[in-house]
C-alpha atoms as a PDB file:
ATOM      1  CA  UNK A   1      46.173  32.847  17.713  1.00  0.00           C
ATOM      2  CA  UNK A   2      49.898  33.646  17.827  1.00  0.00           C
ATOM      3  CA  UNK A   3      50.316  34.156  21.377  1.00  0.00           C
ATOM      4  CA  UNK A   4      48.122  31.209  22.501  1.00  0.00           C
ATOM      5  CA  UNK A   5      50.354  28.850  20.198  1.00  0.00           C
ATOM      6  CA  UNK A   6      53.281  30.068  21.611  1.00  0.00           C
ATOM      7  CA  UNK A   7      51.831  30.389  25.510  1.00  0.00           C
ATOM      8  CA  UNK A   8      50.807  26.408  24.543  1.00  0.00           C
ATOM      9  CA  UNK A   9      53.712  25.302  22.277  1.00  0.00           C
ATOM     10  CA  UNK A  10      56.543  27.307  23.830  1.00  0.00           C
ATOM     11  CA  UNK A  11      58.630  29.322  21.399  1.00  0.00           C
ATOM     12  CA  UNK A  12      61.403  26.819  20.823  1.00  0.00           C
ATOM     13  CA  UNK A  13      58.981  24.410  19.580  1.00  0.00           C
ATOM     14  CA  UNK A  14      57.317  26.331  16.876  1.00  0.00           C
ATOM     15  CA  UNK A  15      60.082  28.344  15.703  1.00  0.00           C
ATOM     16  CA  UNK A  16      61.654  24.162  15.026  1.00  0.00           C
ATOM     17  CA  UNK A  17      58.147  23.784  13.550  1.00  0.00           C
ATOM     18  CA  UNK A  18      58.826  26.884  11.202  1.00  0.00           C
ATOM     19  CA  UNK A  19      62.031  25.553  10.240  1.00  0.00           C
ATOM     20  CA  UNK A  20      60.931  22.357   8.942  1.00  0.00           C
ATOM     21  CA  UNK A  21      60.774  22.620   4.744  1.00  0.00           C
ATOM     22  CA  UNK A  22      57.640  20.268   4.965  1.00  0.00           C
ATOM     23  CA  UNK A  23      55.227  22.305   7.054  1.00  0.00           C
ATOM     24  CA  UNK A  24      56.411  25.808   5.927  1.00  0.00           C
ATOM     25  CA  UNK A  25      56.049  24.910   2.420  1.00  0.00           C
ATOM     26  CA  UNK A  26      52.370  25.924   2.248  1.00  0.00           C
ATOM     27  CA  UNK A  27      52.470  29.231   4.289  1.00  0.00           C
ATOM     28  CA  UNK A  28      55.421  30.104   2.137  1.00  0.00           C
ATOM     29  CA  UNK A  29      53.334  28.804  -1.115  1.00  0.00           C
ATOM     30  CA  UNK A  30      50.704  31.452   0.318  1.00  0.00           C
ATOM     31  CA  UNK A  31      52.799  33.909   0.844  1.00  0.00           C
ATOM     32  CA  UNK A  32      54.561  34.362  -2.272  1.00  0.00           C
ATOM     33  CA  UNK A  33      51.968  33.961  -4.873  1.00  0.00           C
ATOM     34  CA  UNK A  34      49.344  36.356  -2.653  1.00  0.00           C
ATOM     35  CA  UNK A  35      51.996  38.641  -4.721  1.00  0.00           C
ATOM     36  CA  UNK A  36      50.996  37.868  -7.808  1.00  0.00           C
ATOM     37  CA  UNK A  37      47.434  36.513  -7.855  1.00  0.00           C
ATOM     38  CA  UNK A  38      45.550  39.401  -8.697  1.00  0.00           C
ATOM     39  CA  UNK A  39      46.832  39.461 -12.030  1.00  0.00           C
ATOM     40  CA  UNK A  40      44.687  36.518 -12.609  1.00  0.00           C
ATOM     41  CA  UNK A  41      41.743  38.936 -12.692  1.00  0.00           C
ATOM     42  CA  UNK A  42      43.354  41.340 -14.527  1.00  0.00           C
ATOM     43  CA  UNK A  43      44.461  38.951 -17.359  1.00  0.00           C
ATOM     44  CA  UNK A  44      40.819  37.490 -17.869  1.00  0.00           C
ATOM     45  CA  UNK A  45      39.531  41.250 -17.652  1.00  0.00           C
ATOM     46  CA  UNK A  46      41.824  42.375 -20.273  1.00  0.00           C
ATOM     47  CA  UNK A  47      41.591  39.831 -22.723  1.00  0.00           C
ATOM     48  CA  UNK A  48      37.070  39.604 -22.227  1.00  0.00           C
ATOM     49  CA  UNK A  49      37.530  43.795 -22.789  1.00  0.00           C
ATOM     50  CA  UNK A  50      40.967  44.447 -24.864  1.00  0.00           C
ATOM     51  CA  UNK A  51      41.759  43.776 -28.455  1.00  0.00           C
ATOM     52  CA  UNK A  52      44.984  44.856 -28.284  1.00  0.00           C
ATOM     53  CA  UNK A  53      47.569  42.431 -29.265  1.00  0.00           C
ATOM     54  CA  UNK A  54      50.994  44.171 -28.625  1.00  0.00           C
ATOM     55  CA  UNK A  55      51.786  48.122 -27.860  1.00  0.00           C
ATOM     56  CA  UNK A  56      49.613  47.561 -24.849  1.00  0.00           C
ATOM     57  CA  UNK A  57      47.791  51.047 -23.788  1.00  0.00           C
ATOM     58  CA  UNK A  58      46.771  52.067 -20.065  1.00  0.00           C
ATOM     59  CA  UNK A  59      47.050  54.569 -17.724  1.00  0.00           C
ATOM     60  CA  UNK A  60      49.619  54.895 -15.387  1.00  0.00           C
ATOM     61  CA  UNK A  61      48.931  55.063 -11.337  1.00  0.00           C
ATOM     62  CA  UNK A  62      49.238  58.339  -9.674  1.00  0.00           C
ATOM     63  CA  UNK A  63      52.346  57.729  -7.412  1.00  0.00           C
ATOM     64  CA  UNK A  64      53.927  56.378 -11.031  1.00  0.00           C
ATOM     65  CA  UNK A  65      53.034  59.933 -12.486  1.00  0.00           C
ATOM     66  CA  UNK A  66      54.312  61.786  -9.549  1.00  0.00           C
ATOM     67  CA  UNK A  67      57.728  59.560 -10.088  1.00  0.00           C
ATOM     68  CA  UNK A  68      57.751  60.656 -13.775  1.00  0.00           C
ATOM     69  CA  UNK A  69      57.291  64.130 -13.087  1.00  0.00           C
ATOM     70  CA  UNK A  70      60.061  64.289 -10.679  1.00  0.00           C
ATOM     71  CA  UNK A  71      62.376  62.181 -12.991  1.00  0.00           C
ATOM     72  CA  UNK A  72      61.582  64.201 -15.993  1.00  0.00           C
ATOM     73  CA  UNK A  73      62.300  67.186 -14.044  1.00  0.00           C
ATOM     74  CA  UNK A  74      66.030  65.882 -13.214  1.00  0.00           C
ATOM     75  CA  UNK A  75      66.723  65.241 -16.909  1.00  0.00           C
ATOM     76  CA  UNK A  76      65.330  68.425 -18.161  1.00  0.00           C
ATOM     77  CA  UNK A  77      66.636  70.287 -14.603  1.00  0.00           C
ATOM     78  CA  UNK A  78      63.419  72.070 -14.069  1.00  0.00           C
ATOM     79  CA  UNK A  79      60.527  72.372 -11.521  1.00  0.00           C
ATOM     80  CA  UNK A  80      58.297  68.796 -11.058  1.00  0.00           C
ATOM     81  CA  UNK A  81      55.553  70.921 -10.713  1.00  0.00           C
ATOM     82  CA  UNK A  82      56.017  72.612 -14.246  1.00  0.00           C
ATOM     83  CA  UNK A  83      56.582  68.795 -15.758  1.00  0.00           C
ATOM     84  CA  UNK A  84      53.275  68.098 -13.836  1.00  0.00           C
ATOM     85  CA  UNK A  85      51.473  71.115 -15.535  1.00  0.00           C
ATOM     86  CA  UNK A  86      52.475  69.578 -19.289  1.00  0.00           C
ATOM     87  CA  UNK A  87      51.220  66.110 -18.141  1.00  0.00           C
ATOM     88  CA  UNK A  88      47.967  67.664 -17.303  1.00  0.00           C
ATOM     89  CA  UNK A  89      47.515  69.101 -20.506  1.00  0.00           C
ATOM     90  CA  UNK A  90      48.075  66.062 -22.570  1.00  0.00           C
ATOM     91  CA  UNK A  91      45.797  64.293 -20.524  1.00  0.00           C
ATOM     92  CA  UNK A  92      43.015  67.113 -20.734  1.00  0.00           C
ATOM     93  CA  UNK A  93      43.358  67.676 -24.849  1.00  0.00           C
ATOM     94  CA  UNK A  94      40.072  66.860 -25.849  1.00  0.00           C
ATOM     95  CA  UNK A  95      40.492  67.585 -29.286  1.00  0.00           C
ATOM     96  CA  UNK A  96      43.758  65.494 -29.100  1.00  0.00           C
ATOM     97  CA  UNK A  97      41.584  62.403 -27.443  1.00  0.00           C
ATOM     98  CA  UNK A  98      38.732  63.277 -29.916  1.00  0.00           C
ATOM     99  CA  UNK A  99      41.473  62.903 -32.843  1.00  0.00           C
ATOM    100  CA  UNK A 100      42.217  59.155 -31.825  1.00  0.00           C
ATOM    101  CA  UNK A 101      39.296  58.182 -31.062  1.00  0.00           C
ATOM    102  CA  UNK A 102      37.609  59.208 -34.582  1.00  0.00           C
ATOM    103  CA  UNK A 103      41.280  57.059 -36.226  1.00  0.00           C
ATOM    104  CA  UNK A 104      40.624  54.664 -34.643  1.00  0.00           C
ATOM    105  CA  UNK A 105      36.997  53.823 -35.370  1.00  0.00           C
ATOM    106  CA  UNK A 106      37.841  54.022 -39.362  1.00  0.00           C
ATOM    107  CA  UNK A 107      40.936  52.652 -39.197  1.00  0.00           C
ATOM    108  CA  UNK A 108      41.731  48.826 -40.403  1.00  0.00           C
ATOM    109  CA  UNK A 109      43.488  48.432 -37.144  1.00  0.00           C
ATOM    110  CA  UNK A 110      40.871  48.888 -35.565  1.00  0.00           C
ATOM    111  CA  UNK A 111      40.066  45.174 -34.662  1.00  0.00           C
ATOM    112  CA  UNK A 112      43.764  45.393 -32.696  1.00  0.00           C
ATOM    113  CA  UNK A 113      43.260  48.780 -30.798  1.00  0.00           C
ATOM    114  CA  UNK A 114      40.668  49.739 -28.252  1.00  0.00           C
ATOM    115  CA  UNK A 115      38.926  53.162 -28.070  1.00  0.00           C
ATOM    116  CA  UNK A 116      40.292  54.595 -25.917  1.00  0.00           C
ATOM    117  CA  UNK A 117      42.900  56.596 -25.046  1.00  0.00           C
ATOM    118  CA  UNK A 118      45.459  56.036 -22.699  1.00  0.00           C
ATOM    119  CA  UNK A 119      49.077  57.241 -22.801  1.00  0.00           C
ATOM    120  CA  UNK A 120      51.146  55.490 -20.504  1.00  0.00           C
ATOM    121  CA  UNK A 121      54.620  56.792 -20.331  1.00  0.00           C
ATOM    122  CA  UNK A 122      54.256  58.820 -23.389  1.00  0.00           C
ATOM    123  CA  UNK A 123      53.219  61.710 -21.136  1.00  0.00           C
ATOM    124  CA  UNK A 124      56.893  61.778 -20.136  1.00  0.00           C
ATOM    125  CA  UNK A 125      57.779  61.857 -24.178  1.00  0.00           C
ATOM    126  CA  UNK A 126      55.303  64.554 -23.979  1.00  0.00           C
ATOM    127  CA  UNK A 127      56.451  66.700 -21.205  1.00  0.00           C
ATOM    128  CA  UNK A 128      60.238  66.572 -22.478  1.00  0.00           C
ATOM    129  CA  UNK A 129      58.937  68.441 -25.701  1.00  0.00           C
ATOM    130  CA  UNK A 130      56.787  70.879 -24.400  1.00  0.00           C
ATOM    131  CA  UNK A 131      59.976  72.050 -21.976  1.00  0.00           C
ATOM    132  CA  UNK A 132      62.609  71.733 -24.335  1.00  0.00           C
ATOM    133  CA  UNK A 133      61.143  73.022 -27.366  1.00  0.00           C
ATOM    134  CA  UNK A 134      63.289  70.730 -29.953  1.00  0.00           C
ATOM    135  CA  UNK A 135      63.525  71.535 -33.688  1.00  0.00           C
ATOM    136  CA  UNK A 136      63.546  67.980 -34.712  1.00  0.00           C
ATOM    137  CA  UNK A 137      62.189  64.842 -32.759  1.00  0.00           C
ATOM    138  CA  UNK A 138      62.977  60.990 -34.356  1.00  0.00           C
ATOM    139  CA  UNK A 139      61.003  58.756 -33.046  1.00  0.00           C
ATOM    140  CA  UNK A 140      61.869  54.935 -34.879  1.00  0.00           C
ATOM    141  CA  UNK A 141      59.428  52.170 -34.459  1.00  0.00           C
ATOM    142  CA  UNK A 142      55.668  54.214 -35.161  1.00  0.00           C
ATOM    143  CA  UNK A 143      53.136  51.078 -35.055  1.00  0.00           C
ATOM    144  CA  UNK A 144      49.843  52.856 -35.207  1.00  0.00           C
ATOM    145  CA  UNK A 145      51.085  56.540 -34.165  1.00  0.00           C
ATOM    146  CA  UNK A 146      50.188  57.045 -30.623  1.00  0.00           C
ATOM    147  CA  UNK A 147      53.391  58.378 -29.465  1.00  0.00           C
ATOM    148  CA  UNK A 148      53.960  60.278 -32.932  1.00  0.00           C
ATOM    149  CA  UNK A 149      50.191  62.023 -32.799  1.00  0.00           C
ATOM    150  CA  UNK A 150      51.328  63.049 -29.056  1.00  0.00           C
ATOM    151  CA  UNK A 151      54.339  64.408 -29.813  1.00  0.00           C
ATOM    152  CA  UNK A 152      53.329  66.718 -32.846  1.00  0.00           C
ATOM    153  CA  UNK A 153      50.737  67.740 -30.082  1.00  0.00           C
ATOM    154  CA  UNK A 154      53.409  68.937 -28.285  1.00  0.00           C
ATOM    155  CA  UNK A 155      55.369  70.534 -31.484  1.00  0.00           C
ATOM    156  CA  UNK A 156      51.650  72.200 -32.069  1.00  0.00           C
ATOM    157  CA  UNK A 157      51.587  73.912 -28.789  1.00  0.00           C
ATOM    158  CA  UNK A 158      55.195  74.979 -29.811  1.00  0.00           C
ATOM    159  CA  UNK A 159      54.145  76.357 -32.460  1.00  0.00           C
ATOM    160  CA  UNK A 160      51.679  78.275 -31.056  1.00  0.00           C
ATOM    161  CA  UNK A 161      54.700  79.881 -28.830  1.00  0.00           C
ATOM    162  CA  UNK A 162      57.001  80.813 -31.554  1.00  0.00           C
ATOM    163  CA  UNK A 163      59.619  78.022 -31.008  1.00  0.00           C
ATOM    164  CA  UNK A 164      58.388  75.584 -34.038  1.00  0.00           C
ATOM    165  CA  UNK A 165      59.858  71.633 -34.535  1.00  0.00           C
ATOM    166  CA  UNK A 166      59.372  68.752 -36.616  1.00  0.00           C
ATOM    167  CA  UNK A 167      58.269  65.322 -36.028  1.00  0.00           C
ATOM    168  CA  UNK A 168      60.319  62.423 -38.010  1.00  0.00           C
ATOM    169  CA  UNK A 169      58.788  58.821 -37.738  1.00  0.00           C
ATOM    170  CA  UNK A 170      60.533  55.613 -39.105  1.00  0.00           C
ATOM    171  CA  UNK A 171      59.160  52.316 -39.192  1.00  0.00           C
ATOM    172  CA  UNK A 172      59.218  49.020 -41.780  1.00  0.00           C
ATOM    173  CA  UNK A 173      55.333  49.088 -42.140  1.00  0.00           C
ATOM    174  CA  UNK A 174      53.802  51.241 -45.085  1.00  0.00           C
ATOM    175  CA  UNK A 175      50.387  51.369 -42.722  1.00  0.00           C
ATOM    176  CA  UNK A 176      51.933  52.700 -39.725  1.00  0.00           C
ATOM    177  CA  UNK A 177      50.745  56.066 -37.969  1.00  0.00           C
ATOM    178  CA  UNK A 178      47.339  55.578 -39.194  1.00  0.00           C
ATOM    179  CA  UNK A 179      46.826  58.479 -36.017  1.00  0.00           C
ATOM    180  CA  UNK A 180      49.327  61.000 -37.557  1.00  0.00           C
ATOM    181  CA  UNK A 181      46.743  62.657 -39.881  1.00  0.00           C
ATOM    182  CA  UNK A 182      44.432  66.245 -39.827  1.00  0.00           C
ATOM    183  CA  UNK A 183      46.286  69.329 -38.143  1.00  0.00           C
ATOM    184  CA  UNK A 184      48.893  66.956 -36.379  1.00  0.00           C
ATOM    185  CA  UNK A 185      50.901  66.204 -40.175  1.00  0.00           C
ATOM    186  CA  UNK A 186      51.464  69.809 -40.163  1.00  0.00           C
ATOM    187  CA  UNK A 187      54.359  68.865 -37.874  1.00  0.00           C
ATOM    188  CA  UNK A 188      55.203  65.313 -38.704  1.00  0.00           C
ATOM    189  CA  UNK A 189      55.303  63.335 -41.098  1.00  0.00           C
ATOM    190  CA  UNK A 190      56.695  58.763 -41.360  1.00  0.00           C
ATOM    191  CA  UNK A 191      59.790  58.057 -42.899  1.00  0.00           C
ATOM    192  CA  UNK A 192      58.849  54.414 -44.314  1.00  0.00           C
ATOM    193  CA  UNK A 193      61.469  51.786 -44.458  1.00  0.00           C
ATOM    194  CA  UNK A 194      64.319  50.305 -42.836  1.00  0.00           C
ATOM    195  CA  UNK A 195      65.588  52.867 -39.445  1.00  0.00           C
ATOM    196  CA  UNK A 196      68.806  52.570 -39.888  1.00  0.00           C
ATOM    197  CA  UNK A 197      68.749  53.390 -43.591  1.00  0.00           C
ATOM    198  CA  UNK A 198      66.496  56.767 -42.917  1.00  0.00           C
ATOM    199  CA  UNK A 199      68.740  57.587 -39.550  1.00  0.00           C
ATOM    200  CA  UNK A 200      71.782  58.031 -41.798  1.00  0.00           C
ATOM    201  CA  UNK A 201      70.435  59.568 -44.617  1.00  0.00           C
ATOM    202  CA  UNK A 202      68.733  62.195 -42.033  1.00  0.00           C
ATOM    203  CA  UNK A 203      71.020  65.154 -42.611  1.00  0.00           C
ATOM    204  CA  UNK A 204      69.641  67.676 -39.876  1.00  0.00           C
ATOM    205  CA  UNK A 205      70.501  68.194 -35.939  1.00  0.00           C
ATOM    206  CA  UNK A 206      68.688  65.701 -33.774  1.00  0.00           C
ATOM    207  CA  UNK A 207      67.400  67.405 -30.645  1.00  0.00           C
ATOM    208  CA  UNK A 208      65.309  64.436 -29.471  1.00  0.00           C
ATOM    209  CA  UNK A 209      65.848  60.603 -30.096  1.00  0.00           C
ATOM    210  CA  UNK A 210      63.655  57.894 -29.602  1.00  0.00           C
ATOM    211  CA  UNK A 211      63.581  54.507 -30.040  1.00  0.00           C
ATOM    212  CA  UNK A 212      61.235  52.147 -30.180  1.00  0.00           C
ATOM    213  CA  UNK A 213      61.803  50.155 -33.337  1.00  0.00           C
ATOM    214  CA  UNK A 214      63.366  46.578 -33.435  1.00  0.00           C
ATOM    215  CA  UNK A 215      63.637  45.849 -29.873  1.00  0.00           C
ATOM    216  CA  UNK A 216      67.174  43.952 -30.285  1.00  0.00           C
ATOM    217  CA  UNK A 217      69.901  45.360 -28.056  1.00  0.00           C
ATOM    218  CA  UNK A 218      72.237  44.907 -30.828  1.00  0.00           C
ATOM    219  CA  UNK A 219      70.033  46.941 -33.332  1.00  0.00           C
ATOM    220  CA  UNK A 220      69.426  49.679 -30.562  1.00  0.00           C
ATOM    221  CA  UNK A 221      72.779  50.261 -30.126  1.00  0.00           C
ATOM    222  CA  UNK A 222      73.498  50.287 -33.949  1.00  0.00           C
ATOM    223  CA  UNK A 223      70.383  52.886 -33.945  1.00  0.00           C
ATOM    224  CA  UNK A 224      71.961  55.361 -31.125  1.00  0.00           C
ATOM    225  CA  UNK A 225      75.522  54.940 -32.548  1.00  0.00           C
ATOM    226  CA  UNK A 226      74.329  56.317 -36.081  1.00  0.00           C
ATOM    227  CA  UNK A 227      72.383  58.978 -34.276  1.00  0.00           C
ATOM    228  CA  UNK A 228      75.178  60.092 -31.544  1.00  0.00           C
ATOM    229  CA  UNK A 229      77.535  62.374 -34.410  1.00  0.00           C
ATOM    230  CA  UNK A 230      73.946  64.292 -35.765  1.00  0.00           C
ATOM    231  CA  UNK A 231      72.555  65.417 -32.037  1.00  0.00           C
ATOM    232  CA  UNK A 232      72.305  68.620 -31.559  1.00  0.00           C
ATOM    233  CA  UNK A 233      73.490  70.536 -28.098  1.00  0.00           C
ATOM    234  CA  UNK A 234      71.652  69.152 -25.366  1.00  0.00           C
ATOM    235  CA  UNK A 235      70.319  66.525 -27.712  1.00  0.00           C
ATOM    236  CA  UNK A 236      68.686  63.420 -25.216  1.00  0.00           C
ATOM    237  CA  UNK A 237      68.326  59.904 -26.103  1.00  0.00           C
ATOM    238  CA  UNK A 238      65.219  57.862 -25.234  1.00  0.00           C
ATOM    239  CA  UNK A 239      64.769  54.468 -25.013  1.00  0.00           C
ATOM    240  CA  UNK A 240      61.370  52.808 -25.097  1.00  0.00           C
ATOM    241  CA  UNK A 241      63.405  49.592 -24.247  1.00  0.00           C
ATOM    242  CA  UNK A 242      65.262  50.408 -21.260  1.00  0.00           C
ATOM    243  CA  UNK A 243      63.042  47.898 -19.587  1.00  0.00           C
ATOM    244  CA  UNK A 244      64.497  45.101 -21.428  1.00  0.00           C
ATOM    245  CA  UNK A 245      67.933  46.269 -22.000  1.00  0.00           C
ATOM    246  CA  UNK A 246      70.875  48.014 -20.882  1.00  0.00           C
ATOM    247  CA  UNK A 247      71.976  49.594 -24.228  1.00  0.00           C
ATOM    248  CA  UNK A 248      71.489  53.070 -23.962  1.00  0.00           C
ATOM    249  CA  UNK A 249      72.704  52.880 -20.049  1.00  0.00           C
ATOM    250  CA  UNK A 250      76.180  51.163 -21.191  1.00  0.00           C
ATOM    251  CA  UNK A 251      76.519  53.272 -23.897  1.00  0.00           C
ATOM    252  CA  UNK A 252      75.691  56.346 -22.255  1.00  0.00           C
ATOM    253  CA  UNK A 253      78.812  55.116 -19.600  1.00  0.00           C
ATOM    254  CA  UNK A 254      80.689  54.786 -22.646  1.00  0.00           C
ATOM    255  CA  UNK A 255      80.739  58.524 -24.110  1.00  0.00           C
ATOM    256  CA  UNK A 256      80.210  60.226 -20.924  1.00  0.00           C
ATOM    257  CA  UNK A 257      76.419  61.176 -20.445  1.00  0.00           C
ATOM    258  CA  UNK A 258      74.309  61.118 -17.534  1.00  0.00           C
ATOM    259  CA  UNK A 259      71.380  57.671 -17.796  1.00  0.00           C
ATOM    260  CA  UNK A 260      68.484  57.721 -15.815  1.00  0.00           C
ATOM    261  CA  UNK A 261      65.236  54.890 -16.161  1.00  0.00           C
ATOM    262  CA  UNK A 262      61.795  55.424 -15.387  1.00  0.00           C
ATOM    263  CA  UNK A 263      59.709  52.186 -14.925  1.00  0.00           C
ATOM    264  CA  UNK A 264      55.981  52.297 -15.529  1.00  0.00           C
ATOM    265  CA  UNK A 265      53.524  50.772 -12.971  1.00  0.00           C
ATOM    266  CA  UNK A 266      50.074  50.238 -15.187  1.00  0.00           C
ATOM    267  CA  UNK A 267      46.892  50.808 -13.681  1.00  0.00           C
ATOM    268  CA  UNK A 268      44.569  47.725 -13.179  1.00  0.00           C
ATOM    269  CA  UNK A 269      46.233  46.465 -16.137  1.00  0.00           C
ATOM    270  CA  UNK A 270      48.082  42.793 -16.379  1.00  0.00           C
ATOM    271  CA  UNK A 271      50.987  44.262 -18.325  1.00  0.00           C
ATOM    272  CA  UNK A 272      54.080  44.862 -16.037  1.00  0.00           C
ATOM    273  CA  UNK A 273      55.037  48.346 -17.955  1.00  0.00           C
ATOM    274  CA  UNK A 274      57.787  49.075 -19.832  1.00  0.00           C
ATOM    275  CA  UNK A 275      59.569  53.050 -19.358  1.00  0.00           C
ATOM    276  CA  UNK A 276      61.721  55.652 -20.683  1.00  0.00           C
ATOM    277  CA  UNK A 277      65.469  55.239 -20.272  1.00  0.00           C
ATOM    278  CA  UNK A 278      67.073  58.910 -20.884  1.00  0.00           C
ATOM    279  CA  UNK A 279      70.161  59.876 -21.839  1.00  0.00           C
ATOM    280  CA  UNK A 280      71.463  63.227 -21.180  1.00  0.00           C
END
């Protein structure tokens, strides 16, 4: 159709047709929200099959794991392929998945979580343990315990290895981590209250941060600035809300440490994903 427009029009004339704000504006119309229509589908999907309500669970697409491998491996400065192997085994823990699932059916929450189970960019959280084998992991901001009942998977497996850690949640909610129960409070256990208050009373090397608590970039900062003096050597910094802000990265700049970002691309799922901002 092009070439008989042009071999009709001549070039000239349609490229001033092109030009003109009036007839372009459809095509461009077209164009730009062919981009984004899909999500249409997604959205009506999601909320016909979903009950979820915030902390949005979903898988993550295989080019986005094969990014988080290879960025987990730069932080921890190993082989992707080893990172790989530890994402595979979170995925494949059946008595892990069998854990949640079982929570979640008895659980009040349950009319605001889905069974399933679907870890998103947790695996990375995941990955970071298994290869660095911390002593202590903080994770603020728990909601129902996904990330926490991964992690002390991970501390588990430790465990099992000789190199044992701990688990430390903190979050506002007396209900939270409903999922950190059975064999997995062997290694963990929720700090209830206010995260600033439990992050300075905490009187132990920090090999692992995370946060994921009040996602204000002012209380971030105030979280990782309080945490900073008690990290051990080769402590890292995570943030769940690197996605939104630029704390960690500024700071980070600030005291001299290396900040990388994952984002997350979610797998037939509305939600643009969040990611992992690390400091190291």
């Amino acid at each position: 159709m092009r070439k008989l427009l042009i071999k009709v029009f001549g070039l000239d004339t349609l490229y001033k047709v092109r030009k003109s704000p009036v007839v372009n504006f459809l095509p461009r119309l077209k164009m730009a929200s062919g981009v984004y229509n899909y999500r249409y589908g997604q959205i009506l999907r999601w909320s016909l099959q979903s009950r979820e309500d915030t902390n949005f669970t979903y898988e993550l697409s295989e080019d986005n794991l094969l990014y988080m491998a290879h960025t987990v491996a730069v932080v921890a400065d190993v082989s992707p392929k080893l990172v790989q192997q530890y994402i595979r085994e979170a995925q494949t823990d059946e008595a892990l998945r069998q854990h949640i699932l079982e929570k979640t059916r008895t659980s009040s929450y349950r009319r605001v979580a889905d069974l399933r189970v679907e870890f998103g960019r947790r695996l990375g959280w995941y990955a970071l343990v298994r290869l660095r084998k911390p002593e202590v992991v903080i994770e603020t901001g728990v909601d129902k315990g996904l990330g926490a009942v991964l992690l002390c998977a991970a501390l588990l497996r430790n465990r099992e290895e000789g190199k044992p850690g701990r688990y430390y949640g903190t979050d506002i909610a007396t209900k939270a981590g409903y999922l950190l129960d059975g064999p997995y409070r062997e290694v963990g256990e929720v700090l209830y209250g206010d995260s600033i208050t439990s992050l300075r009373a905490f009187s132990q090397p920090i090999d692992l941060f995370i946060n994921d608590s009040d996602h204000s970039a002012t209380y971030e900062e105030d979280e990782y600035r309080v945490v900073l003096p008690k990290l051990g050597p080769g402590g890292l910094l995570l943030s769940d809300n690197a996605h939104e802000t630029s704390a960690l990265a500024r700071l980070s700049l600030e005291v001299g440490r290396k900040f990388v970002f994952f984002k997350e691309i979610p797998k037939d799922h509305w939600y643009p994903g969040a990611g992992i901002g690390f400091s190291y």
